[in-house]
Protein backbone atom coordinates (compact mmCIF):
# COMPACT_ATOMS: atom_id res chain seq x y z
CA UNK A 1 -20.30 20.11 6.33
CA UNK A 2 -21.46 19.30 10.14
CA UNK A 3 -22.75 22.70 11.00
CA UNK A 4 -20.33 23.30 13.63
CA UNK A 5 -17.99 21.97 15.98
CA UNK A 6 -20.75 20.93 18.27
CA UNK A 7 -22.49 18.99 16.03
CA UNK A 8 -19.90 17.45 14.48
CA UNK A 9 -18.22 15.92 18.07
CA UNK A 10 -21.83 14.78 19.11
CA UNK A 11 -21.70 12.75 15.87
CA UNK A 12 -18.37 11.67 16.76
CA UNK A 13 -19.39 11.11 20.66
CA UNK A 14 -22.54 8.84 18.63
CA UNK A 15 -20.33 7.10 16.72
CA UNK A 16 -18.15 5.89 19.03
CA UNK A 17 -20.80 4.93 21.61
CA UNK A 18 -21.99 2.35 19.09
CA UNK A 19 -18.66 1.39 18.52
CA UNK A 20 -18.67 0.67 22.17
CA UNK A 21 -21.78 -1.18 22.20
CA UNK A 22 -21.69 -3.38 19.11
CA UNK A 23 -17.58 -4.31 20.53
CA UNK A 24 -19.72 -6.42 23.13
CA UNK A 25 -20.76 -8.72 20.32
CA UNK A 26 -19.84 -11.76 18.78
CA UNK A 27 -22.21 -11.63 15.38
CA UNK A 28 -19.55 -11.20 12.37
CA UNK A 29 -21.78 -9.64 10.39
CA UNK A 30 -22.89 -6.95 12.75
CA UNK A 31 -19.01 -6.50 13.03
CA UNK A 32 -18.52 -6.53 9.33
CA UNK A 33 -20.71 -3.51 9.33
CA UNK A 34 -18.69 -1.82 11.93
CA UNK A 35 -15.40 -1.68 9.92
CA UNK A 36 -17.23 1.32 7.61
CA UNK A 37 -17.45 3.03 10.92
CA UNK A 38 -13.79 2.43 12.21
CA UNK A 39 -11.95 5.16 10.88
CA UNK A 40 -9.81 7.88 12.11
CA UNK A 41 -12.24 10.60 11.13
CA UNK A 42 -15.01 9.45 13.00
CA UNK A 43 -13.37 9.31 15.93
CA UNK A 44 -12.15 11.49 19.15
CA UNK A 45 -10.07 9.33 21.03
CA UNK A 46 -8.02 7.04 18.75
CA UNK A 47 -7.47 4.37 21.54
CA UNK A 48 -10.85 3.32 20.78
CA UNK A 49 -10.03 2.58 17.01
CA UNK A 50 -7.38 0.23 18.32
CA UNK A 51 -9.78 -0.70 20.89
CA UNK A 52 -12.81 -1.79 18.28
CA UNK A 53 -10.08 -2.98 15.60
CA UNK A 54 -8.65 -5.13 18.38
CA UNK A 55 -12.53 -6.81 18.59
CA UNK A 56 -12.83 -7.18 15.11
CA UNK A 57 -9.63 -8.54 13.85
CA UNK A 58 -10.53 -11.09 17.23
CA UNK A 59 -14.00 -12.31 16.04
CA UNK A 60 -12.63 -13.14 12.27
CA UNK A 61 -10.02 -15.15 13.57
CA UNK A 62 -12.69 -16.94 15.80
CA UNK A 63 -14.01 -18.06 12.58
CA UNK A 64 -11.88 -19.59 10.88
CA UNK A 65 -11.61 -22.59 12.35
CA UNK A 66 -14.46 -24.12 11.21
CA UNK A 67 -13.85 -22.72 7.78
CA UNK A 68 -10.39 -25.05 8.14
CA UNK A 69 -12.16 -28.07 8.65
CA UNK A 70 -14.09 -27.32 5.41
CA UNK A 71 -11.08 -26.82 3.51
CA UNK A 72 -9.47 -29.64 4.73
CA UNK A 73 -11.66 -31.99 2.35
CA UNK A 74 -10.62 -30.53 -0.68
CA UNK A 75 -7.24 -31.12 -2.78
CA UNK A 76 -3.95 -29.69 -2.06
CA UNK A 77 -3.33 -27.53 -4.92
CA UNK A 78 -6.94 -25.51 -4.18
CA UNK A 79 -5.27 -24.12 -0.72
CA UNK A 80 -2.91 -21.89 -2.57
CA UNK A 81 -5.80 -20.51 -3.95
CA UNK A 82 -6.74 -16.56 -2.19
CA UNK A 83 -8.77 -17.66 0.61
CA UNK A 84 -11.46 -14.28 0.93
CA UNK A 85 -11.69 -15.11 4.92
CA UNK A 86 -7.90 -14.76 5.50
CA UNK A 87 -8.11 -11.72 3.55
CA UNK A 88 -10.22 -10.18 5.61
CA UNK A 89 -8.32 -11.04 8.45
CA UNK A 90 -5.21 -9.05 6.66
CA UNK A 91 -7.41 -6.19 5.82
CA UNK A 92 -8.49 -6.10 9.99
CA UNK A 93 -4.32 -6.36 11.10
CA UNK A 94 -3.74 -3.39 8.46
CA UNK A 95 -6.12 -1.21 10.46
CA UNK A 96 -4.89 -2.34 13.13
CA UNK A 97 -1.41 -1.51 12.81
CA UNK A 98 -2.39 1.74 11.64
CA UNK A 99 -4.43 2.58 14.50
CA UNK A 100 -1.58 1.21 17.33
CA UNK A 101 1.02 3.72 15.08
CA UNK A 102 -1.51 6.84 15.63
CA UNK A 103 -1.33 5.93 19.04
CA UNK A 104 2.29 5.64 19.28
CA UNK A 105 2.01 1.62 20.33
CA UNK A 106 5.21 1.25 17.72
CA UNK A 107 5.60 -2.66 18.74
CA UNK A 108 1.87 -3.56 18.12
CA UNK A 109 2.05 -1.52 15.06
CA UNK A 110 5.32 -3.23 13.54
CA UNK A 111 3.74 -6.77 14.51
CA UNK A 112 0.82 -6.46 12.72
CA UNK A 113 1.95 -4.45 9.59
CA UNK A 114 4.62 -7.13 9.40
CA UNK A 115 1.99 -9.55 9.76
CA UNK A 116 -0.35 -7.57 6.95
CA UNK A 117 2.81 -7.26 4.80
CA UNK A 118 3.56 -11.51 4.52
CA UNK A 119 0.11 -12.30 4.26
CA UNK A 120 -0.59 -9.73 1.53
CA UNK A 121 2.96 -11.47 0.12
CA UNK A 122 1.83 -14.90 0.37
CA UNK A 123 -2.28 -14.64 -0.75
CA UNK A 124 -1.72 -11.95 -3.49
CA UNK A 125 2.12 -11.41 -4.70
CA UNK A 126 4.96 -9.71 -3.37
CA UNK A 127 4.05 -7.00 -5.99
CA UNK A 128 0.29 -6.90 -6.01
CA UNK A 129 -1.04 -3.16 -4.73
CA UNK A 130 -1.85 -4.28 -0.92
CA UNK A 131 1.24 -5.89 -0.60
CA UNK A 132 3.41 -2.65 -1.80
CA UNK A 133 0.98 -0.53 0.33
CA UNK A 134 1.94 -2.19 3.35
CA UNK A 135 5.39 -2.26 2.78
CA UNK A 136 5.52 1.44 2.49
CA UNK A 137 3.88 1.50 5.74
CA UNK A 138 5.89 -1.40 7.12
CA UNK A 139 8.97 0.93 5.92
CA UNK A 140 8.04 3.98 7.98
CA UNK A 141 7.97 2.90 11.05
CA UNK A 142 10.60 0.26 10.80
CA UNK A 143 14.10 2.46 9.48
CA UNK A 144 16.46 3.36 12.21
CA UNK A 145 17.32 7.21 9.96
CA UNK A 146 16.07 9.26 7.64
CA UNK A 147 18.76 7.91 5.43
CA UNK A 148 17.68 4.17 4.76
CA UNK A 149 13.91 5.49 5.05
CA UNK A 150 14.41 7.61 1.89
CA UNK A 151 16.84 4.86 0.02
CA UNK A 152 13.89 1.91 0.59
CA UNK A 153 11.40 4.48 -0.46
CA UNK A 154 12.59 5.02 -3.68
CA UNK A 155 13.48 1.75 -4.21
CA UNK A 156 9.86 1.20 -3.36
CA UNK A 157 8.85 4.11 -5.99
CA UNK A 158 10.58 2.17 -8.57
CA UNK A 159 8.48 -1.47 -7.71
CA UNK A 160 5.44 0.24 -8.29
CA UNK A 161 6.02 2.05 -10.49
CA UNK A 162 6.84 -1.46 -12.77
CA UNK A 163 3.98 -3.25 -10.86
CA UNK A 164 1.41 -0.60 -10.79
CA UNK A 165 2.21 2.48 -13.08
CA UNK A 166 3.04 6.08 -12.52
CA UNK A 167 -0.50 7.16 -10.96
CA UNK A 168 -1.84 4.25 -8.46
CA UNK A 169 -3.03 5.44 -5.28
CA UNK A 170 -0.03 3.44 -3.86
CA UNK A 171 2.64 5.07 -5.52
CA UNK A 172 1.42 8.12 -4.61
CA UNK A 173 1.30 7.67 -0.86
CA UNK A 174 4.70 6.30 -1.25
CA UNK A 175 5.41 9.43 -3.26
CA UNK A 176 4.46 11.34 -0.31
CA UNK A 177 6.21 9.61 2.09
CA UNK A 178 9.42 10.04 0.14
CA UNK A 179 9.42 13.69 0.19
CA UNK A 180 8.49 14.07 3.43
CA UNK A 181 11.66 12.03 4.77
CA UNK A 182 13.50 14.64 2.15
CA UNK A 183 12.08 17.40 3.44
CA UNK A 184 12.72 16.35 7.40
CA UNK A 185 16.27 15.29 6.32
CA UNK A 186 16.95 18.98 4.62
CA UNK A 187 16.58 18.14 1.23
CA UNK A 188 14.27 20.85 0.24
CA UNK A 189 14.38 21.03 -3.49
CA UNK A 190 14.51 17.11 -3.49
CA UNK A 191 11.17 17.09 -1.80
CA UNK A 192 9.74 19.56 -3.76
CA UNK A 193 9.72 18.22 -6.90
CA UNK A 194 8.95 14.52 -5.25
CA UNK A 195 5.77 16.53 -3.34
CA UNK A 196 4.70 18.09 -7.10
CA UNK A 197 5.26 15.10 -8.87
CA UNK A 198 2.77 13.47 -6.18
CA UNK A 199 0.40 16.50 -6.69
CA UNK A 200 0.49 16.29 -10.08
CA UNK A 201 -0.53 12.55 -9.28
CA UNK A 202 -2.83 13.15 -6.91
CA UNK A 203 -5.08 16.10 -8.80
CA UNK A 204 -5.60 13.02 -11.59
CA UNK A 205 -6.22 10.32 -9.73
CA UNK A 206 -8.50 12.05 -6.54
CA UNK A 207 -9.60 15.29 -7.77
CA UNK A 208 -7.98 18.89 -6.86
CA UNK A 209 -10.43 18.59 -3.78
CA UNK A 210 -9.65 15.48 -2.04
CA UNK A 211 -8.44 15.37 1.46
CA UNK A 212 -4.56 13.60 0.24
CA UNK A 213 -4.24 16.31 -2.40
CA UNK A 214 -4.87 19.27 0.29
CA UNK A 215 -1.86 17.33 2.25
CA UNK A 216 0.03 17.43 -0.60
CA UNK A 217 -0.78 21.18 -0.86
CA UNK A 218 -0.06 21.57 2.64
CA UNK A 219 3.40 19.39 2.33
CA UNK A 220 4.93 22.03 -0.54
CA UNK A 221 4.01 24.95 1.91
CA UNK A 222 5.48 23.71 4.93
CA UNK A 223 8.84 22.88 2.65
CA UNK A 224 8.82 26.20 1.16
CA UNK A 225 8.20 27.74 4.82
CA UNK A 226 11.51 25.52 5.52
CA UNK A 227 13.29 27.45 3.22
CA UNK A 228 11.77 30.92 3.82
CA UNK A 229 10.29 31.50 0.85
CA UNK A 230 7.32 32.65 2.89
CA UNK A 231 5.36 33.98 -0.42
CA UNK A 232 5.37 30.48 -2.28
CA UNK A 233 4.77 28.85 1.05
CA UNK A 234 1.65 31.44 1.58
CA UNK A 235 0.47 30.88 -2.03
CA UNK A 236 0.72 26.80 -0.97
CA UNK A 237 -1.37 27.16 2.44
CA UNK A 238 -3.70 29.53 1.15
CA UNK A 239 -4.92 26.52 -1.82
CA UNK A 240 -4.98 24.17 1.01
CA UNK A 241 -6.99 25.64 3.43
CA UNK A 242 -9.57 27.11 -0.01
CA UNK A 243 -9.65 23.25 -0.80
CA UNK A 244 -10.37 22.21 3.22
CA UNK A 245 -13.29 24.93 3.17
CA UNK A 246 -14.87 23.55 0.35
CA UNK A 247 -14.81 20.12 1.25
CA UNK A 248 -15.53 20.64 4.69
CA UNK A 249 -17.18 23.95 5.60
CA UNK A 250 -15.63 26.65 6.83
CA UNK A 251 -16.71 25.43 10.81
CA UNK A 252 -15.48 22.32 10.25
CA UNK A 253 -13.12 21.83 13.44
CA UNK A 254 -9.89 20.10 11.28
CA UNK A 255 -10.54 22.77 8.48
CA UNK A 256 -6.76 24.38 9.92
């Protein structure tokens, strides 16, 4: 897709210099812009991504203030209403936490996923799609064993499943989560048929080429690898890395 490793980490290197730049800023909407750029792909050194998330999520809440005093003038019952501003804000401690879990900053990362989780609760429902999504991710970094990870998960698979349906993104992820806590806690043919249920899912809702269904591919190898059935395994890895060629080009430096 990039032409090479070289080009690809100089568009990386690019990216992340303007990152840099436009982090010295205080003009919302030039930061607004920058969330399409914060993401884990386009960058080489995560830290940054907590760095630039950090600036963002700062600068919204810098704004509201004034958008209080506004508010303040009109009637009670209209401040339950979803305010789009605090939403935002959510949306900026969601990345957030994500980013301080990739670096392994597990306190930041439970603050603000806790944070994203209540105020998801409060401005949308406990059982509206953000709010379930960041109680799955609330969920895996929170459980002290495998055990009460994989018992809240599919308690989780069952509230979406009754708030969302079988084949939301959400589900899925949490799908995927599940069986990965099976497989890790040695119950193979558990996560197998959680992993091809998400599969199934995932082929539906994404497409047989999309980056979560290659995981997905890549999760029912690595369980069959588990239990040395190194042919169903091979036949698993082999689809995944096809799909990662396709979609990224065989030079493509996270192709393996």
């Amino acid at each position: 897709m990039w032409g090479g490793r070289g080009i690809y980490c100089t568009v990386r290197d690019a990216i992340e210099q303007q990152v840099l730049r436009i982090m010295r800023l205080e003009d919302l909407v030039k930061l607004r812009a920058l969330t399409e750029l914060c993401s884990p792909e386009f960058f080489n050194d995560p830290s940054l991504l907590v760095l630039a998330w950090r600036r963002i999520l700062e600068v919204l809440e810098l704004a509201m203030p004034e958008e209080k005093k506004v508010r303040g003038k009109k009637k009670k019952q209209e401040k339950k209403k979803t305010d789009p501003r605090k939403l935002e804000i959510l949306d900026a401690c969601a990345a957030l936490g994500n980013a301080c879990n990739e670096v392994e900053d597990f306190d930041d990362a439970r603050r603000y996923m806790k944070r994203t989780k209540e105020g998801y609760e409060e401005q949308l429902g406990h059982d509206s799609e953000k709010a379930l999504d960041a109680t799955q991710n609330l969920t895996m970094i929170t459980c002290s064993s495998e055990g009460e990870a994989i018992e809240k998960l599919r308690y989780l698979v069952k509230r979406c499943e009754r708030a969302l349906g079988e084949e939301n993104v959400v589900i899925l992820e949490t799908l995927n989560a599940l069986g990965g806590r099976l497989r890790e806690n040695g119950e193979h043919e558990k996560a197998i048929n959680v992993h091809e249920r998400c599969l199934a899912g995932r082929m539906n809702v994404l497409g047989e080429d999309h980056r979560n269904t290659l995981g997905t591919l890549n999760n029912l190898g690595n369980v069959y690898k588990n239990l040395k059935n190194y042919e169903k395994a091979l036949e698993y890895f082999e689809r995944a890395l096809e799909g990662k060629e396709k979609l990224m080009g065989k030079n493509h430096p996270e192709r393996s």
